[in-house]
PDB file of N, CA and C in Angstrom:
ATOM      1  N   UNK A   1      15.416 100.019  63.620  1.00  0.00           N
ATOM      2  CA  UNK A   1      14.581 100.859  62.782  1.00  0.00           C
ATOM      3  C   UNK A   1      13.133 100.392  62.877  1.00  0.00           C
ATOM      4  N   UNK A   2      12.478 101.458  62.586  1.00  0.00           N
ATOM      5  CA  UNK A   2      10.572 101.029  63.128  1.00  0.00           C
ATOM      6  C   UNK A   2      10.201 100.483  61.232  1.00  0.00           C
ATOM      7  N   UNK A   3       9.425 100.557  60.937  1.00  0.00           N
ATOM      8  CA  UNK A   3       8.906  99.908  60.109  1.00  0.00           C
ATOM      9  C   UNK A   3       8.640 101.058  58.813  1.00  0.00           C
ATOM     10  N   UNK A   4       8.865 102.447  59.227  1.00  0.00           N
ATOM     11  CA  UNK A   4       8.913 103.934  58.081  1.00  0.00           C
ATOM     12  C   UNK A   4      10.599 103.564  57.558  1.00  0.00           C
ATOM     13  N   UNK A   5      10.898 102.960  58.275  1.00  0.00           N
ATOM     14  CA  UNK A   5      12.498 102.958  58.327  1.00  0.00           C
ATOM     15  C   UNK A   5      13.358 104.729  57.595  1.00  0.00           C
ATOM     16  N   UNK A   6      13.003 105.346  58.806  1.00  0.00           N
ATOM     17  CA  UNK A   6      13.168 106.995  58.141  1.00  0.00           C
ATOM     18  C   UNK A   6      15.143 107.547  58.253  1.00  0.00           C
ATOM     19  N   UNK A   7      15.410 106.034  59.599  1.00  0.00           N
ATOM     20  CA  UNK A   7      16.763 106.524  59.957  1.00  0.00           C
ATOM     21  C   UNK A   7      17.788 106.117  58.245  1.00  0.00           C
ATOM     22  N   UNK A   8      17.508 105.232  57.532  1.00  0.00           N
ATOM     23  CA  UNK A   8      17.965 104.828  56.135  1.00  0.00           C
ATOM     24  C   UNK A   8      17.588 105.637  55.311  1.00  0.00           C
ATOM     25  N   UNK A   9      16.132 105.832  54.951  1.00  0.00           N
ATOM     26  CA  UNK A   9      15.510 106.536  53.890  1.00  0.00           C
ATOM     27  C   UNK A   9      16.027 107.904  53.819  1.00  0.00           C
ATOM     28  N   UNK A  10      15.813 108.505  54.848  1.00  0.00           N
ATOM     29  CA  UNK A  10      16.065 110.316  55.019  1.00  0.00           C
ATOM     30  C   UNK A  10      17.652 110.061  54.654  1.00  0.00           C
ATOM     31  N   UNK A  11      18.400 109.624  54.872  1.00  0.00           N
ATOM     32  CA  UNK A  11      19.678 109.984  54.603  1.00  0.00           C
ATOM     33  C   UNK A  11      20.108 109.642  53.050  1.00  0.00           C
ATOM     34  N   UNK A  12      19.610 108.478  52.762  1.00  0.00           N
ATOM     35  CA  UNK A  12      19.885 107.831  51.242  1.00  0.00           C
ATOM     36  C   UNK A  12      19.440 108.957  50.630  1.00  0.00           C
ATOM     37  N   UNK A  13      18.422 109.555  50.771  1.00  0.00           N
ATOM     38  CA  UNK A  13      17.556 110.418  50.361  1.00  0.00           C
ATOM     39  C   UNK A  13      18.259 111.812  50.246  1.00  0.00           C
ATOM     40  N   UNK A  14      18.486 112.557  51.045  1.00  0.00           N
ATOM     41  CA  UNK A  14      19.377 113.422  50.861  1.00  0.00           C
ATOM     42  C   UNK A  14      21.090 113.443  50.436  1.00  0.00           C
ATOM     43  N   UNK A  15      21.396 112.425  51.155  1.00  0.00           N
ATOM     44  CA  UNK A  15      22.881 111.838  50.044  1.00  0.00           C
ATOM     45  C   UNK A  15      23.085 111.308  48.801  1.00  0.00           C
ATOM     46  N   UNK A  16      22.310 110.883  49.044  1.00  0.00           N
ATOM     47  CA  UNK A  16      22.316 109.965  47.157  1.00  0.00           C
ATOM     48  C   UNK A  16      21.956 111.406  45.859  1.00  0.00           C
ATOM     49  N   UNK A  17      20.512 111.548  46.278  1.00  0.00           N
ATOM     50  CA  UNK A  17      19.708 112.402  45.574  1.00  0.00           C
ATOM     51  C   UNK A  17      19.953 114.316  45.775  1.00  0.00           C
ATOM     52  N   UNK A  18      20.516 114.448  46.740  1.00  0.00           N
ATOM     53  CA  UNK A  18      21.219 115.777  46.626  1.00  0.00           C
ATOM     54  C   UNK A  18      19.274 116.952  47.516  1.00  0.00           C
ATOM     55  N   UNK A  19      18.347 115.878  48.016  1.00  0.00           N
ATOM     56  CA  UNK A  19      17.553 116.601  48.163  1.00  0.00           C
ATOM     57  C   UNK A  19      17.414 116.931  49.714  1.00  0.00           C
ATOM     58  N   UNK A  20      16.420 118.081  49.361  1.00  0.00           N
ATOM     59  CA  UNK A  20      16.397 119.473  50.639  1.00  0.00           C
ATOM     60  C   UNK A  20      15.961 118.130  51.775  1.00  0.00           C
ATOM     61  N   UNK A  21      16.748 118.341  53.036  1.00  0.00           N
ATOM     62  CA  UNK A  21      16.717 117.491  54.315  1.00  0.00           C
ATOM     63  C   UNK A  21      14.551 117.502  54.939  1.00  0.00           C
ATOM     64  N   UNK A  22      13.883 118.818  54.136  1.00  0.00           N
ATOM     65  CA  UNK A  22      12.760 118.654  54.990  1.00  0.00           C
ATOM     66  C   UNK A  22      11.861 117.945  53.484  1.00  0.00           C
ATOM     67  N   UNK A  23      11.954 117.845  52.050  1.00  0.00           N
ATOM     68  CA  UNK A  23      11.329 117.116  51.215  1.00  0.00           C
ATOM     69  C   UNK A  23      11.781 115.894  51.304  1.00  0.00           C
ATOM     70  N   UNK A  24      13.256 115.427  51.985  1.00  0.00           N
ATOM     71  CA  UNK A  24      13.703 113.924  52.305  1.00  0.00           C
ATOM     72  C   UNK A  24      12.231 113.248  53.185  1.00  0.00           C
ATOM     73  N   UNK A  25      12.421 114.375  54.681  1.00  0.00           N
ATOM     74  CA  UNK A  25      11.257 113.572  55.521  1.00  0.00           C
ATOM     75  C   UNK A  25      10.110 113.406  55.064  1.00  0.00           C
ATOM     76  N   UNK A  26       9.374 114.362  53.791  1.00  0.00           N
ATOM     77  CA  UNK A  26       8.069 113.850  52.943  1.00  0.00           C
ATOM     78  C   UNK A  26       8.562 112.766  52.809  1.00  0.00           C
ATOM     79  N   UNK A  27       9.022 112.711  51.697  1.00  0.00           N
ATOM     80  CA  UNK A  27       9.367 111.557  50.540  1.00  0.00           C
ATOM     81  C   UNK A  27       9.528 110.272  51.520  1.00  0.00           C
ATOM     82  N   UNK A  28      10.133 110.353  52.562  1.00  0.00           N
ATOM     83  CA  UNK A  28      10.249 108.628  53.139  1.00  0.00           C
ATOM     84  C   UNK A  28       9.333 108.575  54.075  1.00  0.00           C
ATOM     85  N   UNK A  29       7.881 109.332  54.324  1.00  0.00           N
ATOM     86  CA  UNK A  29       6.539 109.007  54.993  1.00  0.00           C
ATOM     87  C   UNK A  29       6.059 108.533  54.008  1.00  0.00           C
ATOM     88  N   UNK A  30       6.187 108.893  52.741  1.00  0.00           N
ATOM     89  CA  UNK A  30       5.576 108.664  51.285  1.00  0.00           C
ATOM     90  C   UNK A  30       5.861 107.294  50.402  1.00  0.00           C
ATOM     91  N   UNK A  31       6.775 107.037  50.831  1.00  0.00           N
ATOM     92  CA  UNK A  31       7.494 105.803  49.895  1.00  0.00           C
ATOM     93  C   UNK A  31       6.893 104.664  51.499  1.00  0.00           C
ATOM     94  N   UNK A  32       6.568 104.679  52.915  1.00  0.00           N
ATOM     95  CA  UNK A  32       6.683 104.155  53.753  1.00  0.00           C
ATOM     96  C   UNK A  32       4.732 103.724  53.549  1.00  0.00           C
ATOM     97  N   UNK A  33       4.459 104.824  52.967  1.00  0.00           N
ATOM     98  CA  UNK A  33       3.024 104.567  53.169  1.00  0.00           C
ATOM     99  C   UNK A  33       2.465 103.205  52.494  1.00  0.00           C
ATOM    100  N   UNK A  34       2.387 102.982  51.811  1.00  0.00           N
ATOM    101  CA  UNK A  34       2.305 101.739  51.112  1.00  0.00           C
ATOM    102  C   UNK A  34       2.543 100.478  52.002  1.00  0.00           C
ATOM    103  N   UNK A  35       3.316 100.450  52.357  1.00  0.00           N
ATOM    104  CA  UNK A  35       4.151  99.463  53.426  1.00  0.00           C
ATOM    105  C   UNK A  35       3.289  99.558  54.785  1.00  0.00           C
ATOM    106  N   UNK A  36       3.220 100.547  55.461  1.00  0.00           N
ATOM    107  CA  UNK A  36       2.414 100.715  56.619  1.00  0.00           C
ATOM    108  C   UNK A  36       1.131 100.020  56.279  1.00  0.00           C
ATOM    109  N   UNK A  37       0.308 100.141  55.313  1.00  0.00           N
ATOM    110  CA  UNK A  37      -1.045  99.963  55.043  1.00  0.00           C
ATOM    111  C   UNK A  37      -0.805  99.140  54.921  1.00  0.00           C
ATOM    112  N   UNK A  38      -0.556  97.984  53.930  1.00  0.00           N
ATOM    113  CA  UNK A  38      -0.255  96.674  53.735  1.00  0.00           C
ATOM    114  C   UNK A  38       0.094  95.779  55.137  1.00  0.00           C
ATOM    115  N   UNK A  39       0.814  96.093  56.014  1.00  0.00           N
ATOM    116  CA  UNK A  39       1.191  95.621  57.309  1.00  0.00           C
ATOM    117  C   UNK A  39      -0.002  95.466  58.457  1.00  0.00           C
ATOM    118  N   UNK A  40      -0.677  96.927  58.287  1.00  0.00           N
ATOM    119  CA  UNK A  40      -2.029  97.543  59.044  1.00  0.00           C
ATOM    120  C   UNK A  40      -2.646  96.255  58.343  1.00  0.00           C
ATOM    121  N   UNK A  41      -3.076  96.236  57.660  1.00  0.00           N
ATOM    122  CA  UNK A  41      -4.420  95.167  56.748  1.00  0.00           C
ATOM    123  C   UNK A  41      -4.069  94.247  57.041  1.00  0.00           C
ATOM    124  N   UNK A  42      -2.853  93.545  56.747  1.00  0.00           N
ATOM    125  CA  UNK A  42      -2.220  91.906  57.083  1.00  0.00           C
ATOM    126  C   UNK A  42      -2.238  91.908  58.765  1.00  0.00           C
ATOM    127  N   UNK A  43      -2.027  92.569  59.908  1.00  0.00           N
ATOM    128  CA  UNK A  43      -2.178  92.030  60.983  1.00  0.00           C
ATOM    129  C   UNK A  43      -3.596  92.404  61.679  1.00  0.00           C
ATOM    130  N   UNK A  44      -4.601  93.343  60.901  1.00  0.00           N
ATOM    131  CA  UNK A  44      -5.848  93.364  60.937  1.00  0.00           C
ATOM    132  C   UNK A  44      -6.516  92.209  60.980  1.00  0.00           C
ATOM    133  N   UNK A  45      -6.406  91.488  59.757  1.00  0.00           N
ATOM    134  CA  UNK A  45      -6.806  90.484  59.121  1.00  0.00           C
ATOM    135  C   UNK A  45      -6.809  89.064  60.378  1.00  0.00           C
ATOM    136  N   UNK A  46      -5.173  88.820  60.526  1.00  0.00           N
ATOM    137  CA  UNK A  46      -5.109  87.915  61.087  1.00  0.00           C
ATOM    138  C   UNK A  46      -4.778  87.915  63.123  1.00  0.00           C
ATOM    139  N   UNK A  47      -5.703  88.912  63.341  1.00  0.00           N
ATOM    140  CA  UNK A  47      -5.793  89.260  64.731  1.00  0.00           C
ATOM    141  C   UNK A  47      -5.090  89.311  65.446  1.00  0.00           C
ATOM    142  N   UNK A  48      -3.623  90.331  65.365  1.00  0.00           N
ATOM    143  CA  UNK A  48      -2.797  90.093  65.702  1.00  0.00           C
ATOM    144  C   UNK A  48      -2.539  91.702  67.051  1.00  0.00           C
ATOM    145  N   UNK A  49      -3.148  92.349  66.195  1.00  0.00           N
ATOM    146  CA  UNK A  49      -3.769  93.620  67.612  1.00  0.00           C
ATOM    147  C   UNK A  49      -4.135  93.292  68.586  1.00  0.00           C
ATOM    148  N   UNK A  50      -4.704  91.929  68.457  1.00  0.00           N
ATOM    149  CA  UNK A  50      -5.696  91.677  69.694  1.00  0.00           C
ATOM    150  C   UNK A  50      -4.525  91.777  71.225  1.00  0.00           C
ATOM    151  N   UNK A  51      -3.203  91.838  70.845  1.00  0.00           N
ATOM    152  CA  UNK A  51      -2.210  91.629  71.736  1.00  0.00           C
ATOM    153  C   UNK A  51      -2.399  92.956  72.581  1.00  0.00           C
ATOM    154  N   UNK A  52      -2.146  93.939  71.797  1.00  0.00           N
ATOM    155  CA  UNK A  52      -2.594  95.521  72.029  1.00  0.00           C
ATOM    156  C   UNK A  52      -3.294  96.004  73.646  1.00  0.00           C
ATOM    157  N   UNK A  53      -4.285  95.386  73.397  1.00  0.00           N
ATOM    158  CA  UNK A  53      -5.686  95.576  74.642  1.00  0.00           C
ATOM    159  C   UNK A  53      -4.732  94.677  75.902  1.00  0.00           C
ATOM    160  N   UNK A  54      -3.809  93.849  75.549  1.00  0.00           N
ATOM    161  CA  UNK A  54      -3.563  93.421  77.191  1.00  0.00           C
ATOM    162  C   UNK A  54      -2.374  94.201  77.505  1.00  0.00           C
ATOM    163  N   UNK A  55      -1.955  94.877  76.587  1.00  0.00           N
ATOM    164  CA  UNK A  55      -0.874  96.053  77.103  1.00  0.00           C
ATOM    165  C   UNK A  55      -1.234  97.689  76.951  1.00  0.00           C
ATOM    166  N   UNK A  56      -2.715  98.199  77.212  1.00  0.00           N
ATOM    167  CA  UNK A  56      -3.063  99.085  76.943  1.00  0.00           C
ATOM    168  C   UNK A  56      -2.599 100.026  77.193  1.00  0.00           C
ATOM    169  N   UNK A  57      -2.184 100.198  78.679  1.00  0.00           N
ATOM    170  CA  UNK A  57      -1.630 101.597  79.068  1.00  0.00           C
ATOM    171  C   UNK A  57      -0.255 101.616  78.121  1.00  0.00           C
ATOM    172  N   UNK A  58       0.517 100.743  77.766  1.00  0.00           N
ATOM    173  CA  UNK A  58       1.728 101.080  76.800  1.00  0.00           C
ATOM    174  C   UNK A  58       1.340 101.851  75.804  1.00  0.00           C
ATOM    175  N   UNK A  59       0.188 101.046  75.226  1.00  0.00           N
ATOM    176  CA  UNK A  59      -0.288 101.062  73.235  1.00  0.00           C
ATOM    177  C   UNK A  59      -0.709 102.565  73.710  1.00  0.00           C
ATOM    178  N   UNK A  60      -1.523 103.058  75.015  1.00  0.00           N
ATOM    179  CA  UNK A  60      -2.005 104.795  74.838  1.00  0.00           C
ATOM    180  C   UNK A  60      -0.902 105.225  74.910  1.00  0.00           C
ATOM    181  N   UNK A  61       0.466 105.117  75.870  1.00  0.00           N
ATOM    182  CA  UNK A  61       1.604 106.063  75.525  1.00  0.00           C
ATOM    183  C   UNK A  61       2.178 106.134  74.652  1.00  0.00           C
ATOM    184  N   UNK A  62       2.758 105.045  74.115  1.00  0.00           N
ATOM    185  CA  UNK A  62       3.594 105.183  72.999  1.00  0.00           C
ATOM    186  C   UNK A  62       2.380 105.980  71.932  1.00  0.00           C
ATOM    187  N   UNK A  63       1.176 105.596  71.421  1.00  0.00           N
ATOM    188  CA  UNK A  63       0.501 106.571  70.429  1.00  0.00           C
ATOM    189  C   UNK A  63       0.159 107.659  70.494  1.00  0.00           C
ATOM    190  N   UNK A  64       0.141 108.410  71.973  1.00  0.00           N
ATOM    191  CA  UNK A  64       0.106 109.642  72.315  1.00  0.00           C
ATOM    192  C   UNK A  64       1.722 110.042  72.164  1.00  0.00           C
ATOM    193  N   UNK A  65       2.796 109.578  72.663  1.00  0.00           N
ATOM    194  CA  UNK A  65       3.756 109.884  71.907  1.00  0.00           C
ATOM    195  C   UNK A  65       3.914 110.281  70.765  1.00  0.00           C
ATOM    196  N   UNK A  66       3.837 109.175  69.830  1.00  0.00           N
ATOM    197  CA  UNK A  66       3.852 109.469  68.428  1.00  0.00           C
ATOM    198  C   UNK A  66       3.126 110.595  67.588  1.00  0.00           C
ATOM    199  N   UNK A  67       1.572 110.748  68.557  1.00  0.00           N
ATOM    200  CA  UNK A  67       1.077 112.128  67.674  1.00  0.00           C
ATOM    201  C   UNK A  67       1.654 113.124  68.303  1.00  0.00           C
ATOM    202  N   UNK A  68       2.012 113.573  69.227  1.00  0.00           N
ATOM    203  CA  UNK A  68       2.751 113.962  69.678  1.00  0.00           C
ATOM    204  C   UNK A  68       4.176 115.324  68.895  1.00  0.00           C
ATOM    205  N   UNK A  69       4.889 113.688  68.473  1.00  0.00           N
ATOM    206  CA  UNK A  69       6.252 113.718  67.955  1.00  0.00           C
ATOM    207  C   UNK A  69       5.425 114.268  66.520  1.00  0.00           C
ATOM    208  N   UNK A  70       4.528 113.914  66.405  1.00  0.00           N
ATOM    209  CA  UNK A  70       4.318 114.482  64.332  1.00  0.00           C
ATOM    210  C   UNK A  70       3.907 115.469  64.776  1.00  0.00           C
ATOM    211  N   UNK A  71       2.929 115.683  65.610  1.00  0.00           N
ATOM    212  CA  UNK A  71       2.645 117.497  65.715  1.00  0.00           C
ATOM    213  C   UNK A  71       3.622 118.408  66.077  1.00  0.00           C
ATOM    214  N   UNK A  72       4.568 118.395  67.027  1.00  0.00           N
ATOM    215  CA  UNK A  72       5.619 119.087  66.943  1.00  0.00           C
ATOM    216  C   UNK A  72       6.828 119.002  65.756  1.00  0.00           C
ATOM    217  N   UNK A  73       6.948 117.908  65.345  1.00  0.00           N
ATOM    218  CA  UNK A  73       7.940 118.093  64.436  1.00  0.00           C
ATOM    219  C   UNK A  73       7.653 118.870  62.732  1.00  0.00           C
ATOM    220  N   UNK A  74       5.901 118.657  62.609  1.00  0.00           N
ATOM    221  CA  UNK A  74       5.132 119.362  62.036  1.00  0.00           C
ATOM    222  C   UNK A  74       5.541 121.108  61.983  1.00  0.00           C
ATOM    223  N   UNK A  75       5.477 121.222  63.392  1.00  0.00           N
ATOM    224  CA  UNK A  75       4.973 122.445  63.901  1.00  0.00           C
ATOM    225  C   UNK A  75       6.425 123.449  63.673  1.00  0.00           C
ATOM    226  N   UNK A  76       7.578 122.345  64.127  1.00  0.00           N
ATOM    227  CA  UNK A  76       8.952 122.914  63.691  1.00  0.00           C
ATOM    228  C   UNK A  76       9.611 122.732  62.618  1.00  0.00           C
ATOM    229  N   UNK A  77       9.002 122.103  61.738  1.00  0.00           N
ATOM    230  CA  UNK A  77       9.698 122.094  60.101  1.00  0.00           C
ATOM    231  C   UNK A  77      10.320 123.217  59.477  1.00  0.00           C
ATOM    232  N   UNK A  78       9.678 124.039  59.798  1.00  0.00           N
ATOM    233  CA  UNK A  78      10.316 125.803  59.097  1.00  0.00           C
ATOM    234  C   UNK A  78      11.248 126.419  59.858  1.00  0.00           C
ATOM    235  N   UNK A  79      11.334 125.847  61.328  1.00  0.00           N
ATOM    236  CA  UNK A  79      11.925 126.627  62.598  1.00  0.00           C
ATOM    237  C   UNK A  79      14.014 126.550  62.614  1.00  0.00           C
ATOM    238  N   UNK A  80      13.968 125.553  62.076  1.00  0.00           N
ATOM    239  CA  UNK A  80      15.487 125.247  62.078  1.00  0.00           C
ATOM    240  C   UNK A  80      15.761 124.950  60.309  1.00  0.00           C
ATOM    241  N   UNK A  81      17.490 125.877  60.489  1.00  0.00           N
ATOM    242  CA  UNK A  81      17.457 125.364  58.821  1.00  0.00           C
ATOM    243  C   UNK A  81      18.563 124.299  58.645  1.00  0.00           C
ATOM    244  N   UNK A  82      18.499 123.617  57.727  1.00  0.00           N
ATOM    245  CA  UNK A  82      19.005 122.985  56.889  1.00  0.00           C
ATOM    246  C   UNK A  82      20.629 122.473  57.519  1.00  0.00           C
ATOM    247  N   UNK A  83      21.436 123.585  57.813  1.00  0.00           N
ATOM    248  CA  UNK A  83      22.744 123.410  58.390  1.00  0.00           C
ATOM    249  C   UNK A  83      22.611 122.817  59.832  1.00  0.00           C
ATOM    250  N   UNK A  84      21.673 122.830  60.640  1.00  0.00           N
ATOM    251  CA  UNK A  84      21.213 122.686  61.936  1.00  0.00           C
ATOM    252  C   UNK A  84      20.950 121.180  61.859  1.00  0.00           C
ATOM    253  N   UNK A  85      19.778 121.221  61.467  1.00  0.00           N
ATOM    254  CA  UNK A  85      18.710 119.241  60.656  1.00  0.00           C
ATOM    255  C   UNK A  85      19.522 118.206  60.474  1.00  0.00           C
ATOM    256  N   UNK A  86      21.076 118.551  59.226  1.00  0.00           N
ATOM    257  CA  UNK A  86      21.691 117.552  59.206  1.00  0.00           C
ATOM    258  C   UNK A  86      22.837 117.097  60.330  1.00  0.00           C
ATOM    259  N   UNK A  87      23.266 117.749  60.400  1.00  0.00           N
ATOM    260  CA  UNK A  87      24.572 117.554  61.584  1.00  0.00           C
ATOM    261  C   UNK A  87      23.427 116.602  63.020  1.00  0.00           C
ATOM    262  N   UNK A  88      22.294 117.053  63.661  1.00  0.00           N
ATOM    263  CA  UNK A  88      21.377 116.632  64.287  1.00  0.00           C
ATOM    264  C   UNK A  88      21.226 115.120  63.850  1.00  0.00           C
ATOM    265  N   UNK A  89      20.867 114.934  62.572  1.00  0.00           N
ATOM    266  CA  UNK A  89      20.205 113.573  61.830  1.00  0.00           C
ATOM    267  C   UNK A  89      21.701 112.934  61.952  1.00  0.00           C
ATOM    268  N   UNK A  90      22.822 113.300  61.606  1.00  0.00           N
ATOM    269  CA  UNK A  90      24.111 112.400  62.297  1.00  0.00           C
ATOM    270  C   UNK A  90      24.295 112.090  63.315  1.00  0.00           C
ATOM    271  N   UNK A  91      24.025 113.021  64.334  1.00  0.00           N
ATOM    272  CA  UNK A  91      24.302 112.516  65.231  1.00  0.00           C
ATOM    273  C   UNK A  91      23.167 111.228  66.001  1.00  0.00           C
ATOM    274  N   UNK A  92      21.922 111.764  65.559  1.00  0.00           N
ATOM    275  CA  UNK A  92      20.954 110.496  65.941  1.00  0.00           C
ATOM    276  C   UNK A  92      21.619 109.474  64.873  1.00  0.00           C
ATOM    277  N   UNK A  93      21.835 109.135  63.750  1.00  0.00           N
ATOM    278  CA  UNK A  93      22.256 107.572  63.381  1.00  0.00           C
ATOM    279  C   UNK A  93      23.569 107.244  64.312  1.00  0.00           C
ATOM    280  N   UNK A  94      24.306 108.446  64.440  1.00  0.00           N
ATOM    281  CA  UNK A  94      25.219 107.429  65.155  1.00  0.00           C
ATOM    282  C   UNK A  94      25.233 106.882  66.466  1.00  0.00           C
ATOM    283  N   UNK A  95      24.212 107.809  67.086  1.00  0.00           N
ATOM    284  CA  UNK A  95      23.874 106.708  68.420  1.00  0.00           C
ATOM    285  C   UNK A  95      22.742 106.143  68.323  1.00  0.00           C
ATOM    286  N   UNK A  96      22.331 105.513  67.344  1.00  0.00           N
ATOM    287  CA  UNK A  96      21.786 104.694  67.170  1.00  0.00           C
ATOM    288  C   UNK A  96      22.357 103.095  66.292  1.00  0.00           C
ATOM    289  N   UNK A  97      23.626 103.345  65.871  1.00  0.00           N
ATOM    290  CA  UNK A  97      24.457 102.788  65.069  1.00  0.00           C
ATOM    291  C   UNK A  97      24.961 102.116  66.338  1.00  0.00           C
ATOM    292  N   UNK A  98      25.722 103.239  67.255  1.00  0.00           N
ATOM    293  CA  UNK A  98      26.364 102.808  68.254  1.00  0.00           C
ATOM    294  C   UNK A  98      25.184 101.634  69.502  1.00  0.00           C
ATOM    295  N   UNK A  99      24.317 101.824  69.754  1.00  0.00           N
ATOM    296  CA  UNK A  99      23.363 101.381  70.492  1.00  0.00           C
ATOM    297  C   UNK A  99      23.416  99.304  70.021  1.00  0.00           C
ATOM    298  N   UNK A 100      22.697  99.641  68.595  1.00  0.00           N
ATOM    299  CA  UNK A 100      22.974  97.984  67.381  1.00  0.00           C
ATOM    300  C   UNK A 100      23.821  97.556  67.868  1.00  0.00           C
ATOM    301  N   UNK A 101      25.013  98.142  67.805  1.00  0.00           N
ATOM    302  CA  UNK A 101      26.081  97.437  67.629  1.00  0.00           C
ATOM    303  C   UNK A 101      26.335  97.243  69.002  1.00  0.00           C
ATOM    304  N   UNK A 102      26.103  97.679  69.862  1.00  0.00           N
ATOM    305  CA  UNK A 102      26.432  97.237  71.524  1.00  0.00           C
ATOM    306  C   UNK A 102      25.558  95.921  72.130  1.00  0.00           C
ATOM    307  N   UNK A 103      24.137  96.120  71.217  1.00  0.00           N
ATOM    308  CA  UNK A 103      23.197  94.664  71.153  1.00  0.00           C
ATOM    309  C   UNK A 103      23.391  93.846  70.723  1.00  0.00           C
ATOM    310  N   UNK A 104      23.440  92.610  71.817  1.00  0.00           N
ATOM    311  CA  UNK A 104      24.097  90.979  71.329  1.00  0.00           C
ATOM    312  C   UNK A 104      23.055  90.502  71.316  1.00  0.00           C
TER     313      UNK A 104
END
């Protein structure tokens, strides 16, 4: 899990709490934000980016990735409903469950 930890949150979130699968993905950017910033500032602080610049061409893909992944997933929030989202969000934890657990 990355550090939004969305594969836990989104599901607790809609299982526990009974809520709609696309106010889950607010709510755990929202509860994550706090955490991100705090992390951002603490390895700001103690120069720990500086790692960043000797792996540049990675740090541009993966962040062009990532805006990427929010603008489209942005863009398709309304596009698929609800019956579609969850069965999908199972099947990503479980191969991702399955993946963990194959890592020694």
């Amino acid at each position: 899990m990355g550090v939004a930890g969305g594969e836990l949150l989104i599901p607790t979130i809609v299982l526990l709490f009974a809520v709609d699968i696309r106010a889950a993905g607010s709510l755990s950017l929202l509860v994550s934000l706090p955490t991100m910033l705090v992390a951002f500032v603490r390895y700001s602080r103690d120069g720990s980016f500086a790692v960043l610049s000797t792996h540049l061409r990675f740090t541009l893909i993966m962040a062009a990735g990532s805006v990427a992944g929010a603008v489209l997933g942005g863009l398709l929030l309304g596009a698929f409903p609800e019956l579609v989202l969850i069965p999908v969000l199972v099947v990503i934890l479980l191969v991702s469950a399955l993946k963990l657990a194959r890592h020694a």
